[in-house]
PDB file of N, CA and C in Angstrom:
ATOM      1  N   UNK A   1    -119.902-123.854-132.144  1.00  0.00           N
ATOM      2  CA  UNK A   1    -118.481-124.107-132.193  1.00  0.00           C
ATOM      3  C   UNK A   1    -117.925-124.194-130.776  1.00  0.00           C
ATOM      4  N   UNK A   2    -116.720-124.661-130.642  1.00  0.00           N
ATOM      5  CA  UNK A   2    -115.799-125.001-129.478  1.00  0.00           C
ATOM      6  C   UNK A   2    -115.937-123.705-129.001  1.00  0.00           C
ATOM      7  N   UNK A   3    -115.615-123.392-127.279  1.00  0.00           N
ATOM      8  CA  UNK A   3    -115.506-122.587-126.782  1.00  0.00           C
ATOM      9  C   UNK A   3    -115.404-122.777-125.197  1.00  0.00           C
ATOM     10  N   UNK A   4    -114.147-122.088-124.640  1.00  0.00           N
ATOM     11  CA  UNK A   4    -113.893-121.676-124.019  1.00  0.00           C
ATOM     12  C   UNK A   4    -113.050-120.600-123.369  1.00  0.00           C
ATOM     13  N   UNK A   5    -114.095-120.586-122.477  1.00  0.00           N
ATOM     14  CA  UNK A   5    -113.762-118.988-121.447  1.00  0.00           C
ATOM     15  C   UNK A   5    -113.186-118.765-120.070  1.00  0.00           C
ATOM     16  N   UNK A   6    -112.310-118.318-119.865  1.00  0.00           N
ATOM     17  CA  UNK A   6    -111.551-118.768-118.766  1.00  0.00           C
ATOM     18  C   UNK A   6    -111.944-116.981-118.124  1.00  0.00           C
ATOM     19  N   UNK A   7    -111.813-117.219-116.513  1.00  0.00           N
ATOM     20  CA  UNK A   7    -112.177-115.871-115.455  1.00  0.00           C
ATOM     21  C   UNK A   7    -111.509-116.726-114.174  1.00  0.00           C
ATOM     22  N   UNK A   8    -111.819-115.203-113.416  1.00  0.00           N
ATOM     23  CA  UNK A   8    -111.163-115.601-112.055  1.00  0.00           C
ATOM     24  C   UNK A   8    -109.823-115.156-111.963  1.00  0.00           C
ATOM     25  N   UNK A   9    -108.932-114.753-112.889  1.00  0.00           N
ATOM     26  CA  UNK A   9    -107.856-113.684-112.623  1.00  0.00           C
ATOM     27  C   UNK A   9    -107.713-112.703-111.846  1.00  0.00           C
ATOM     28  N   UNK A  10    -106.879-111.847-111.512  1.00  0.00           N
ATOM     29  CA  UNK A  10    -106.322-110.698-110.814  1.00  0.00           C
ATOM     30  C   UNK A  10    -105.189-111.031-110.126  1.00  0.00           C
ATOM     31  N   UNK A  11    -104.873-109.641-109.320  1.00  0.00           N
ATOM     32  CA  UNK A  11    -103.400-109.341-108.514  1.00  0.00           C
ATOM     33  C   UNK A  11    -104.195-109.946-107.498  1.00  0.00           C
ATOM     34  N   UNK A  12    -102.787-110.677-106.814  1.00  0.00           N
ATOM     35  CA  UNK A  12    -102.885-111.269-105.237  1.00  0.00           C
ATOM     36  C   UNK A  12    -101.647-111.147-104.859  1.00  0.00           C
ATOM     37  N   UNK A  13    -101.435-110.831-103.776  1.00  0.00           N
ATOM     38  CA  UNK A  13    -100.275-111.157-102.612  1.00  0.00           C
ATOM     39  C   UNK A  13    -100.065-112.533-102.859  1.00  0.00           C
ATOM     40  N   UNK A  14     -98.128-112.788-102.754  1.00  0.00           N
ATOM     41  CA  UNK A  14     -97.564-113.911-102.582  1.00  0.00           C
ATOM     42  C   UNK A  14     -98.127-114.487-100.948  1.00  0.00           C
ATOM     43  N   UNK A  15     -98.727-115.481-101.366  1.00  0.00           N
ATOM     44  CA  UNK A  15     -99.153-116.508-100.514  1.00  0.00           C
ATOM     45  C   UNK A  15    -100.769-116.391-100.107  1.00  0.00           C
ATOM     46  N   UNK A  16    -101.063-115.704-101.436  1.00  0.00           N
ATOM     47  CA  UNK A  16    -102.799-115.926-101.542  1.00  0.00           C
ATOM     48  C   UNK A  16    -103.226-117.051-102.326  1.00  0.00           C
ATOM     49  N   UNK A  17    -104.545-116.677-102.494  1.00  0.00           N
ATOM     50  CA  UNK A  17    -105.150-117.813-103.169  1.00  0.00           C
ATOM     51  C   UNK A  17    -106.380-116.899-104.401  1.00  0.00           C
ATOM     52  N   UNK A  18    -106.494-118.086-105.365  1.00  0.00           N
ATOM     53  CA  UNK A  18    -107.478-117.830-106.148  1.00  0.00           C
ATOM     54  C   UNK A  18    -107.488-119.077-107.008  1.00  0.00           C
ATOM     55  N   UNK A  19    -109.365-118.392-107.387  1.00  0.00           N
ATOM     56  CA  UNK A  19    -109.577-119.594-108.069  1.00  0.00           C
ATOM     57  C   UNK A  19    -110.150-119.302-109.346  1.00  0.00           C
ATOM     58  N   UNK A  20    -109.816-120.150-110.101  1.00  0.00           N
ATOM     59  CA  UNK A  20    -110.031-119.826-112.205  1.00  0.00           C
ATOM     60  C   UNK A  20    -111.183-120.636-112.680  1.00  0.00           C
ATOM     61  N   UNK A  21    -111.838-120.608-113.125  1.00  0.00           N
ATOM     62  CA  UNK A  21    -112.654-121.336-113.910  1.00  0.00           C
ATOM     63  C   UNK A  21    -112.877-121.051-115.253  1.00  0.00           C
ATOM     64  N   UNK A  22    -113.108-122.047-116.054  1.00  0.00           N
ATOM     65  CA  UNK A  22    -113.310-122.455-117.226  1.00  0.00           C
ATOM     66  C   UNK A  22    -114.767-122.868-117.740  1.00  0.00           C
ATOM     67  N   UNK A  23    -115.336-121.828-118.384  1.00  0.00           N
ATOM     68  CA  UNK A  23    -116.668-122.325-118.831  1.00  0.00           C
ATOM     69  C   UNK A  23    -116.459-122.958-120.297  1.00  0.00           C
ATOM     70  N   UNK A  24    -117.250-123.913-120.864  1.00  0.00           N
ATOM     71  CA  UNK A  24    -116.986-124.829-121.594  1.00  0.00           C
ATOM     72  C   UNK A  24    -118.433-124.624-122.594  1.00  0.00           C
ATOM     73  N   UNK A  25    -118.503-124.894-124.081  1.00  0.00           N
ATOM     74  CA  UNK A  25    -119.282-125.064-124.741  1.00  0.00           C
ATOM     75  C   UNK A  25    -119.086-125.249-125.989  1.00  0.00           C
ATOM     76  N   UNK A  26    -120.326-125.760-126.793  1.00  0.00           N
ATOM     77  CA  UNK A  26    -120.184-126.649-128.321  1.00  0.00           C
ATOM     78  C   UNK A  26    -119.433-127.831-128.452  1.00  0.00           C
ATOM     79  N   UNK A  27    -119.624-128.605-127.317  1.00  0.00           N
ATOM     80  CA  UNK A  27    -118.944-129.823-127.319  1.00  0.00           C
ATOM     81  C   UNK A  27    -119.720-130.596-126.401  1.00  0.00           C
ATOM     82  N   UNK A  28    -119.172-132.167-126.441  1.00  0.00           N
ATOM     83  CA  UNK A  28    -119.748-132.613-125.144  1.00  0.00           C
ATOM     84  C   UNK A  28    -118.913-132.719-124.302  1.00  0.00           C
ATOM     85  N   UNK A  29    -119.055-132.114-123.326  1.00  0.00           N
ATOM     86  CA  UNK A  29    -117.588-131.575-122.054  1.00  0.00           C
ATOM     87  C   UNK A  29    -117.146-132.676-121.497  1.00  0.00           C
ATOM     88  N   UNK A  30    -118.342-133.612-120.835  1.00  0.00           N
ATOM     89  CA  UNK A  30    -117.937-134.866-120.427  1.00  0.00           C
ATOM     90  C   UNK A  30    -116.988-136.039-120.228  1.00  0.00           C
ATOM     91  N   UNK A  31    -117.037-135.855-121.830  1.00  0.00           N
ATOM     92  CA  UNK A  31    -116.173-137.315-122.236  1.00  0.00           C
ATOM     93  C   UNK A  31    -114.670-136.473-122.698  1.00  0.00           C
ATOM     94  N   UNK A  32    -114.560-135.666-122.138  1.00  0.00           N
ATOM     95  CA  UNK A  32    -113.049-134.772-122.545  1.00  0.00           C
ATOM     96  C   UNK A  32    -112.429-134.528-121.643  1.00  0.00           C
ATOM     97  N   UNK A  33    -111.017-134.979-121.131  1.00  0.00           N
ATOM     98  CA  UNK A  33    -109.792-134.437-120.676  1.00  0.00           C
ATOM     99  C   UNK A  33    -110.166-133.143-120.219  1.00  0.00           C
ATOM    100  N   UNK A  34    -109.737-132.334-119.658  1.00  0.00           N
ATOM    101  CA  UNK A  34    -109.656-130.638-119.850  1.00  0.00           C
ATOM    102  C   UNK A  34    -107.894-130.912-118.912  1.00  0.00           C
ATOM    103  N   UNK A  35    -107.577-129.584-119.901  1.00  0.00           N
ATOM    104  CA  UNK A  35    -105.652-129.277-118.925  1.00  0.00           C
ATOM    105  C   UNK A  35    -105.571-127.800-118.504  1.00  0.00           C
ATOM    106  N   UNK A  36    -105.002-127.261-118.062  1.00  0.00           N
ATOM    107  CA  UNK A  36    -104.660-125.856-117.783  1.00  0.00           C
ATOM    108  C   UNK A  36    -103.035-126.064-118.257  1.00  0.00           C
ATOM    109  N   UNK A  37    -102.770-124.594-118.501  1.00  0.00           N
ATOM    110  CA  UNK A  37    -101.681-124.202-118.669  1.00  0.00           C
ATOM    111  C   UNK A  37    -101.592-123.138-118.531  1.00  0.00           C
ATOM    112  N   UNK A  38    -100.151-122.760-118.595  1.00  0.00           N
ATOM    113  CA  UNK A  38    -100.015-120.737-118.162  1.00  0.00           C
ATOM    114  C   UNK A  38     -98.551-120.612-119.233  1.00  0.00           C
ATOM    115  N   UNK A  39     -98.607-119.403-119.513  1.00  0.00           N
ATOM    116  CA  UNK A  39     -97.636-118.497-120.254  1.00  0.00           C
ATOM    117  C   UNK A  39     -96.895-117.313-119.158  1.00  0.00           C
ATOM    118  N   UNK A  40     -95.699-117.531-118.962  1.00  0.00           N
ATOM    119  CA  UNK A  40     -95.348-116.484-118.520  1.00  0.00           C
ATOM    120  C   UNK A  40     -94.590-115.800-118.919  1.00  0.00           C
ATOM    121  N   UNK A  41     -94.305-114.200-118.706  1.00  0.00           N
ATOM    122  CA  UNK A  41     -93.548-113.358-119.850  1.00  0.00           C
ATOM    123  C   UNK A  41     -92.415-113.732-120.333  1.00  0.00           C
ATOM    124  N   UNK A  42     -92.268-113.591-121.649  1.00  0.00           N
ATOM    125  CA  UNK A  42     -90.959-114.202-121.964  1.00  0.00           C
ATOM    126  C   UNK A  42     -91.135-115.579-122.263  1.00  0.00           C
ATOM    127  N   UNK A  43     -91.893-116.642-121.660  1.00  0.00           N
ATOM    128  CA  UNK A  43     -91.199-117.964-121.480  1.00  0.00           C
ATOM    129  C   UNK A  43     -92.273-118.427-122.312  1.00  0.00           C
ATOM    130  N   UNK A  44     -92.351-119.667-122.604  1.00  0.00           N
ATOM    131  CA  UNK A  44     -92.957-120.619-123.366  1.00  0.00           C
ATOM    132  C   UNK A  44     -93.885-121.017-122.470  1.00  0.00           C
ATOM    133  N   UNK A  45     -95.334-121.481-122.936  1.00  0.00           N
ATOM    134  CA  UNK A  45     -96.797-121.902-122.596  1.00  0.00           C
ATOM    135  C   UNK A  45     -96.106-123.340-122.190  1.00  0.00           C
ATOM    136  N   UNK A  46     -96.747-123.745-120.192  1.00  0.00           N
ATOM    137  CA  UNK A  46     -96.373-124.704-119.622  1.00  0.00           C
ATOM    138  C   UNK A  46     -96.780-125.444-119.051  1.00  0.00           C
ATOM    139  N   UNK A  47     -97.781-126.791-119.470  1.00  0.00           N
ATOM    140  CA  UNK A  47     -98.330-127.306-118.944  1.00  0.00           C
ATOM    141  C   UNK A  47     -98.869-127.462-117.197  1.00  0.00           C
ATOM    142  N   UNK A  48    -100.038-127.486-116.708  1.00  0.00           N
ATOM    143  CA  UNK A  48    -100.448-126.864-115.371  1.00  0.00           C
ATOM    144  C   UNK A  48    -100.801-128.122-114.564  1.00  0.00           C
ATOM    145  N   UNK A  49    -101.751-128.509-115.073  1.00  0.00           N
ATOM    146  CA  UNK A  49    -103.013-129.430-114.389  1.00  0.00           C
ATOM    147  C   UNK A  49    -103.555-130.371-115.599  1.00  0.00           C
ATOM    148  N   UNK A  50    -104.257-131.500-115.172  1.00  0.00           N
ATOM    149  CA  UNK A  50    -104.892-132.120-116.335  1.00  0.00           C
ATOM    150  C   UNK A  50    -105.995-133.193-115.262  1.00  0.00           C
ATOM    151  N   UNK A  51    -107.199-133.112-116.022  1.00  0.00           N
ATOM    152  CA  UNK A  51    -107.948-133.841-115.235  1.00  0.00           C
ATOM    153  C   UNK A  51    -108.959-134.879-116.080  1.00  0.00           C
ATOM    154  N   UNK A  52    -109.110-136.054-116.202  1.00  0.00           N
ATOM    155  CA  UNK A  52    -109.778-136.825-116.758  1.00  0.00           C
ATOM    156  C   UNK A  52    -111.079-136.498-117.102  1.00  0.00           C
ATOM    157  N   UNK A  53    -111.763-137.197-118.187  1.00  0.00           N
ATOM    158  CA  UNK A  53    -113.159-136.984-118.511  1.00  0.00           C
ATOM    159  C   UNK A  53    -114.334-137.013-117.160  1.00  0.00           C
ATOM    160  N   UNK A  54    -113.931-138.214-116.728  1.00  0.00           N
ATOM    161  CA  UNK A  54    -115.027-138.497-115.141  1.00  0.00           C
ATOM    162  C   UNK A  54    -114.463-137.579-114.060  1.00  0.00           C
ATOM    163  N   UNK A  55    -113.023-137.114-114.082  1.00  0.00           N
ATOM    164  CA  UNK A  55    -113.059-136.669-112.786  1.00  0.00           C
ATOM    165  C   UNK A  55    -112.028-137.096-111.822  1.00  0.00           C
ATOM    166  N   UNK A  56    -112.226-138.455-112.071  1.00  0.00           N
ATOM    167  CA  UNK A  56    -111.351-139.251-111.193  1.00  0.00           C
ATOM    168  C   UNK A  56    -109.655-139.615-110.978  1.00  0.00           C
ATOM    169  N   UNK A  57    -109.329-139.046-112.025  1.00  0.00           N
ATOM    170  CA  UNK A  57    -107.774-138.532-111.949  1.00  0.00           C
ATOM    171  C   UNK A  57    -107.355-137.659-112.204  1.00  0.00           C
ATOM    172  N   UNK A  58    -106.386-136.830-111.958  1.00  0.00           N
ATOM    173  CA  UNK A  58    -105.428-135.832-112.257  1.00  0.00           C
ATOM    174  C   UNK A  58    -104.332-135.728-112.152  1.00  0.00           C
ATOM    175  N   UNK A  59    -103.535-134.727-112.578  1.00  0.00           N
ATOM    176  CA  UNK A  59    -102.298-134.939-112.904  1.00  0.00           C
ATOM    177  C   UNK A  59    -101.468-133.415-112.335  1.00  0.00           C
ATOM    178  N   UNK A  60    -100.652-132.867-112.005  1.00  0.00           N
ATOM    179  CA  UNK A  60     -99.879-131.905-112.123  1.00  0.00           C
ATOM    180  C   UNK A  60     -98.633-131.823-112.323  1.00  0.00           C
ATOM    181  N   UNK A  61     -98.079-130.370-112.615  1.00  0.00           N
ATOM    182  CA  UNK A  61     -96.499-130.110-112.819  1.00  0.00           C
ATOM    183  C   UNK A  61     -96.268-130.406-111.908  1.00  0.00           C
ATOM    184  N   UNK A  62     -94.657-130.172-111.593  1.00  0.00           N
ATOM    185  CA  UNK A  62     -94.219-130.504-110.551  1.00  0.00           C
ATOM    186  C   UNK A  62     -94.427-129.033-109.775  1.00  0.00           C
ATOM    187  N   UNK A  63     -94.383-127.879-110.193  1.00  0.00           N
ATOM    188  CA  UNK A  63     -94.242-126.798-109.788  1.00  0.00           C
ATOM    189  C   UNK A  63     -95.447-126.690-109.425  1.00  0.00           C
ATOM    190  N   UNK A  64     -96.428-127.163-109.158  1.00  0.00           N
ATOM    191  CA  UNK A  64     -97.981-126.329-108.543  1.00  0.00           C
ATOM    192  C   UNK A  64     -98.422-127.651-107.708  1.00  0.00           C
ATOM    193  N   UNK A  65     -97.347-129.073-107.756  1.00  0.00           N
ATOM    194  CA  UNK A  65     -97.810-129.969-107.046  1.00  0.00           C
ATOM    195  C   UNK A  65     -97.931-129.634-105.651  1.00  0.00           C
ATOM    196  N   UNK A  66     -98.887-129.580-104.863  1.00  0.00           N
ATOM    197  CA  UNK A  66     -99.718-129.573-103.362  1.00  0.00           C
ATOM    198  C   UNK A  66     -99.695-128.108-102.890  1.00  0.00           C
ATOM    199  N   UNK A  67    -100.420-127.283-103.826  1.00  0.00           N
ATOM    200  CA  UNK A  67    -100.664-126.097-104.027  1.00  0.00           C
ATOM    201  C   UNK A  67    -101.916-126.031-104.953  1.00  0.00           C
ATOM    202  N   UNK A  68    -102.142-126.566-105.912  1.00  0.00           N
ATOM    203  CA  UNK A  68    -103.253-126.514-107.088  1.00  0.00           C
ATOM    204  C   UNK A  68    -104.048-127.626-107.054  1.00  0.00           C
ATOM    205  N   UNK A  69    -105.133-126.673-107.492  1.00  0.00           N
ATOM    206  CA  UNK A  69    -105.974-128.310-107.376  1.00  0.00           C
ATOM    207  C   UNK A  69    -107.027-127.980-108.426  1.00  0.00           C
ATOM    208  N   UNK A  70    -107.144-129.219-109.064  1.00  0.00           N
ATOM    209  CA  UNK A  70    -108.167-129.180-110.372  1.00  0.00           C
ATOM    210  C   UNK A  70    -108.918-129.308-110.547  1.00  0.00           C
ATOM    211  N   UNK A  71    -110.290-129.244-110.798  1.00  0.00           N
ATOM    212  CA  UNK A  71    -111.693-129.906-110.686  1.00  0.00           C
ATOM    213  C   UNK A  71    -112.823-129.711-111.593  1.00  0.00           C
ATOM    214  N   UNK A  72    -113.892-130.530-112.068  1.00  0.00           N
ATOM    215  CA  UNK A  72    -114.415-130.417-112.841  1.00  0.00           C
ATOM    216  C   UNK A  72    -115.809-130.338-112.397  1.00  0.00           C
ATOM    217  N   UNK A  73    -116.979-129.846-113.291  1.00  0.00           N
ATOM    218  CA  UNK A  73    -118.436-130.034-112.917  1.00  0.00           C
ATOM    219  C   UNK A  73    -118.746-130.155-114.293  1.00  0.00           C
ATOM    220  N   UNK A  74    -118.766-131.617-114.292  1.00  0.00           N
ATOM    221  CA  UNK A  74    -119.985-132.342-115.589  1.00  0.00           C
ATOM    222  C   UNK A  74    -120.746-131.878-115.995  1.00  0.00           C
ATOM    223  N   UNK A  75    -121.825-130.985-114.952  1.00  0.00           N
ATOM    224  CA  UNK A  75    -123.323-130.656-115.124  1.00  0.00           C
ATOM    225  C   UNK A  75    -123.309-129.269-115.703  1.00  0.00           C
ATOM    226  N   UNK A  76    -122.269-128.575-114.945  1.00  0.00           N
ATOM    227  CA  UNK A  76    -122.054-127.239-115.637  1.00  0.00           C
ATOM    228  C   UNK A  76    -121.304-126.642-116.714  1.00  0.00           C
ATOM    229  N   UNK A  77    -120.639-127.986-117.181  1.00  0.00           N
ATOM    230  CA  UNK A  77    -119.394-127.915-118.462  1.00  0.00           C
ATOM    231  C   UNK A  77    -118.293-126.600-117.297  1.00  0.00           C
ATOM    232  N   UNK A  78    -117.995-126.837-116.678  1.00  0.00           N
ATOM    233  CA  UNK A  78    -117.224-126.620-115.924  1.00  0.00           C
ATOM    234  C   UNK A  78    -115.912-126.679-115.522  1.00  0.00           C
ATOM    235  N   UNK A  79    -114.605-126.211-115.862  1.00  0.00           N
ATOM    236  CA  UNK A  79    -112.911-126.668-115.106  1.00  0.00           C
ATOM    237  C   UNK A  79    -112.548-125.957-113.993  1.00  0.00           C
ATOM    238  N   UNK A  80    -112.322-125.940-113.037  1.00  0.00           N
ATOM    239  CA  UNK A  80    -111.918-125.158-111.944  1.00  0.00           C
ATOM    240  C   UNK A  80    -110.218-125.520-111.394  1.00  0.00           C
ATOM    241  N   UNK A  81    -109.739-124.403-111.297  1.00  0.00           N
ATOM    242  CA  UNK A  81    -108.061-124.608-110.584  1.00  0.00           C
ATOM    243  C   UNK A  81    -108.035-123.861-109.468  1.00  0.00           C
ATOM    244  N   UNK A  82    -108.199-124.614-108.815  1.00  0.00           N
ATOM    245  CA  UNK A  82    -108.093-123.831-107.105  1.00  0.00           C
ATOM    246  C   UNK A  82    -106.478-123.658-106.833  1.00  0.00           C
ATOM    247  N   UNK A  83    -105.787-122.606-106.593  1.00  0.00           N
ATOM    248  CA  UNK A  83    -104.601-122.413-106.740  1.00  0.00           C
ATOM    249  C   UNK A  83    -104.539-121.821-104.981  1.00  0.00           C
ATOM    250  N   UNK A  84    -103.831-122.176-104.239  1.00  0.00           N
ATOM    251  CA  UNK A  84    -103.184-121.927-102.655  1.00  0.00           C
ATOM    252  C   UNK A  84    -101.610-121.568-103.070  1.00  0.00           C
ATOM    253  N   UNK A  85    -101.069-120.809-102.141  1.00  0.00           N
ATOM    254  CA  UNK A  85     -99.884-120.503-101.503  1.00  0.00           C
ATOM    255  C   UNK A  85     -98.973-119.905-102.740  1.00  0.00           C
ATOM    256  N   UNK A  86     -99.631-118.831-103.132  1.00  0.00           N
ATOM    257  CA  UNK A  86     -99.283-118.717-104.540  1.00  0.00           C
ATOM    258  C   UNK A  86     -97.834-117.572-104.706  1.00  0.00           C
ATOM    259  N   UNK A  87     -96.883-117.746-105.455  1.00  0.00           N
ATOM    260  CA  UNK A  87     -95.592-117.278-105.596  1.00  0.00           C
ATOM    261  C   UNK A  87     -96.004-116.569-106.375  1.00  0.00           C
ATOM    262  N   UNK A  88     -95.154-115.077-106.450  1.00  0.00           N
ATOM    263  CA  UNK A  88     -94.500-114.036-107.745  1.00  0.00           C
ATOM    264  C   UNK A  88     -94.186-115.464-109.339  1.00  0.00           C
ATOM    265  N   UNK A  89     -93.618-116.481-109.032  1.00  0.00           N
ATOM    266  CA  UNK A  89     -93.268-116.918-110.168  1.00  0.00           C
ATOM    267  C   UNK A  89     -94.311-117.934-111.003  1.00  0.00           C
ATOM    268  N   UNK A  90     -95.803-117.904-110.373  1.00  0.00           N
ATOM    269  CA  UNK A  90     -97.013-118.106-110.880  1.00  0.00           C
ATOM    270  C   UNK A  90     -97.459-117.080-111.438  1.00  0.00           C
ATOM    271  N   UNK A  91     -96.721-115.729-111.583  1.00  0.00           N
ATOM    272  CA  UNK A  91     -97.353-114.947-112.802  1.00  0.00           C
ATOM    273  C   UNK A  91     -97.378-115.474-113.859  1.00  0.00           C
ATOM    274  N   UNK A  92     -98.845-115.189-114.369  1.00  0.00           N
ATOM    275  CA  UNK A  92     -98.802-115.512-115.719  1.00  0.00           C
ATOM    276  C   UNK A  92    -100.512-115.503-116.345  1.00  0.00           C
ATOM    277  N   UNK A  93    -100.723-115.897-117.347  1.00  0.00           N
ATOM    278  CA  UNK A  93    -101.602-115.927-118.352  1.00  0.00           C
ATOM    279  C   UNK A  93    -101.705-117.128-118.171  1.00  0.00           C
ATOM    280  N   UNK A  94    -103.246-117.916-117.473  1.00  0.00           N
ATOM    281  CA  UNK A  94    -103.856-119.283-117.573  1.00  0.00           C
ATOM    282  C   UNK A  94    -104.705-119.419-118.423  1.00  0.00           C
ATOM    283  N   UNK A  95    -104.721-120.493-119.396  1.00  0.00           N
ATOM    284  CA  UNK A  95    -105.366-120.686-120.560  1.00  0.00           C
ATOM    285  C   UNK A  95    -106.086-122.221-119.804  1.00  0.00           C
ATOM    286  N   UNK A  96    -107.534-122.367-120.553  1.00  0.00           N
ATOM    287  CA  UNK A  96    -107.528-123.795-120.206  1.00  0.00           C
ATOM    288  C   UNK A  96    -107.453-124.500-121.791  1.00  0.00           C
ATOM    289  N   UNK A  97    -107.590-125.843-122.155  1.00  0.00           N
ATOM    290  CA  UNK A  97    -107.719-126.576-122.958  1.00  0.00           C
ATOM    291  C   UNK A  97    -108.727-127.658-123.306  1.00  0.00           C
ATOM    292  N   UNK A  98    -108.474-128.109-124.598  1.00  0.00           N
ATOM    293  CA  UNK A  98    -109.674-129.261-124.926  1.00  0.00           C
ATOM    294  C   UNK A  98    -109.030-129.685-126.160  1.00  0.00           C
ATOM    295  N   UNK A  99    -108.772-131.601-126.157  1.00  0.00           N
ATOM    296  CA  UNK A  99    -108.318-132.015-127.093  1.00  0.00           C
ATOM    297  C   UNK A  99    -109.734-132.834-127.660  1.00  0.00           C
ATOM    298  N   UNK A 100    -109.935-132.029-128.904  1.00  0.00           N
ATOM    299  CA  UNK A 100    -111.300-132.681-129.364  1.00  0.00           C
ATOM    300  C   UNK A 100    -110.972-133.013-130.709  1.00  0.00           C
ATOM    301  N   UNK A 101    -110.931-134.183-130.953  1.00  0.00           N
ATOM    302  CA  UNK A 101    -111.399-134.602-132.643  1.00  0.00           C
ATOM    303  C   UNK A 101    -109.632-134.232-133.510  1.00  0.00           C
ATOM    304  N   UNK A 102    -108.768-134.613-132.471  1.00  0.00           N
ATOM    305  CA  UNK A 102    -107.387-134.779-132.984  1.00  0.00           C
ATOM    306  C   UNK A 102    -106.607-132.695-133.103  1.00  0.00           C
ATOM    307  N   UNK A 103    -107.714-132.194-132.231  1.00  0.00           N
ATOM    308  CA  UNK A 103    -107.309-131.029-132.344  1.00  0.00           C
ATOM    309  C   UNK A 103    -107.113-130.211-130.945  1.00  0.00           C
ATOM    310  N   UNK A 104    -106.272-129.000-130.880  1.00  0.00           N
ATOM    311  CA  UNK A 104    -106.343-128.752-129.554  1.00  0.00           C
ATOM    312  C   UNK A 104    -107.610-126.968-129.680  1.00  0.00           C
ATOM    313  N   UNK A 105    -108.228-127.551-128.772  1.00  0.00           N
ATOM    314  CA  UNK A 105    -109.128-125.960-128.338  1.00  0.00           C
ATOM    315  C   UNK A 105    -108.238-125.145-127.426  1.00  0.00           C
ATOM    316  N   UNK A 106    -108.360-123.839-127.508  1.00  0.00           N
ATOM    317  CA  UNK A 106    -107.912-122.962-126.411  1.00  0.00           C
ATOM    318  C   UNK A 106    -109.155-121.710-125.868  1.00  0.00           C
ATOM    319  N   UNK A 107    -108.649-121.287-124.674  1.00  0.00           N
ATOM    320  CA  UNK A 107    -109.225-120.211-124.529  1.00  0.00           C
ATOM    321  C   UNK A 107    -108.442-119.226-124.653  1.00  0.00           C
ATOM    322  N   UNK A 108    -108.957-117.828-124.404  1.00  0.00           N
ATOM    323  CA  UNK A 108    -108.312-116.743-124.356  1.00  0.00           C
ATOM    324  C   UNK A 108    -107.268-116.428-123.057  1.00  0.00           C
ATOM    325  N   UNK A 109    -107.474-117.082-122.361  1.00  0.00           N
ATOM    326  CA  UNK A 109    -107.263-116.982-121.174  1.00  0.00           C
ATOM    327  C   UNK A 109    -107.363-115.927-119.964  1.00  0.00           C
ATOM    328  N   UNK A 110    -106.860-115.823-118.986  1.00  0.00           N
ATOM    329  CA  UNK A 110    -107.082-114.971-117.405  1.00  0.00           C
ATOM    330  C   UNK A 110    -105.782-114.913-116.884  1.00  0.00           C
ATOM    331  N   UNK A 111    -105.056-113.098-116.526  1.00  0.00           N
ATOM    332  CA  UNK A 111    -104.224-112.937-116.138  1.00  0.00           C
ATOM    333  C   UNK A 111    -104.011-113.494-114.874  1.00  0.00           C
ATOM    334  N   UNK A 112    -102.844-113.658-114.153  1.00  0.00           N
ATOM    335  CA  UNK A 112    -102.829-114.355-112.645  1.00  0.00           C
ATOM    336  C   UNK A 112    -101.785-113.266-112.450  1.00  0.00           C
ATOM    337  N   UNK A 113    -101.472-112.411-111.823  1.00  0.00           N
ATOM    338  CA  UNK A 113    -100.320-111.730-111.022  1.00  0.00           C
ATOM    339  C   UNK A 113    -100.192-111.708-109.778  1.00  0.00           C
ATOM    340  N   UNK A 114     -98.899-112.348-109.041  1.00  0.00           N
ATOM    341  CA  UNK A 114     -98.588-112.715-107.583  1.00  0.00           C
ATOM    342  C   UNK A 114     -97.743-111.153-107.354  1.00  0.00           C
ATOM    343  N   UNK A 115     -98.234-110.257-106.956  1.00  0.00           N
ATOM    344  CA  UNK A 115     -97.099-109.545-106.466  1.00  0.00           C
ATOM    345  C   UNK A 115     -97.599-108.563-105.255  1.00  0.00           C
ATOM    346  N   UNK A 116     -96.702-108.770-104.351  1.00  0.00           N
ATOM    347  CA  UNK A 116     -96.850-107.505-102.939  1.00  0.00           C
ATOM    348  C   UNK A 116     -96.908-106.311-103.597  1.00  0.00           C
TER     349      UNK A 116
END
């Protein structure tokens, strides 16, 4: 079955960095989209990042534009969000995604907390 597992969470200081990854399985990872998104307290689940099947495009919010960066490894069923210069208001719960077969996959996701 579908599955994914998202790591790479913890507390960081405003204006650190970290990076999330997404391990991927029971699918063929390849030929699939993958997106990130985050939940933050209170607020509604908000689209993050989105990166094509090959690789070769991506997409972001406006809020993590030239700060985040998305990336994939084919070989390893792999999503990675390299996140720089990171704010208190990037707290949150990152989930990644997978739209397979008219359905959406989730993971459990990985806490992110920005705070001094």
């Amino acid at each position: 079955q579908v599955q994914l597992v998202e790591s790479g969470g913890g507390l960081v200081q405003p204006g650190g960095s970290l990076r999330l990854s997404c391990a991927a399985s029971g699918f063929t990872f390849s030929v699939h989209p993958m997106t990130w998104y985050r939940q933050a307290p209170g607020k509604e689940r908000e689209f993050v990042a989105l990166i094509t099947s090959s690789g070769a495009n991506t997409g972001y919010a406006a809020s993590v534009k030239g700060r985040f960066t998305i990336s994939r490894d084919n070989a390893k069923n792999t999503v990675s969000l390299q996140m720089n210069s990171l704010k208190p208001e990037d707290t949150a719960v990152y989930y990644c995604k997978a739209f397979i077969n008219v359905r959406d996959y989730w993971g459990k996701g990985t806490l992110v907390t920005v705070s001094s």
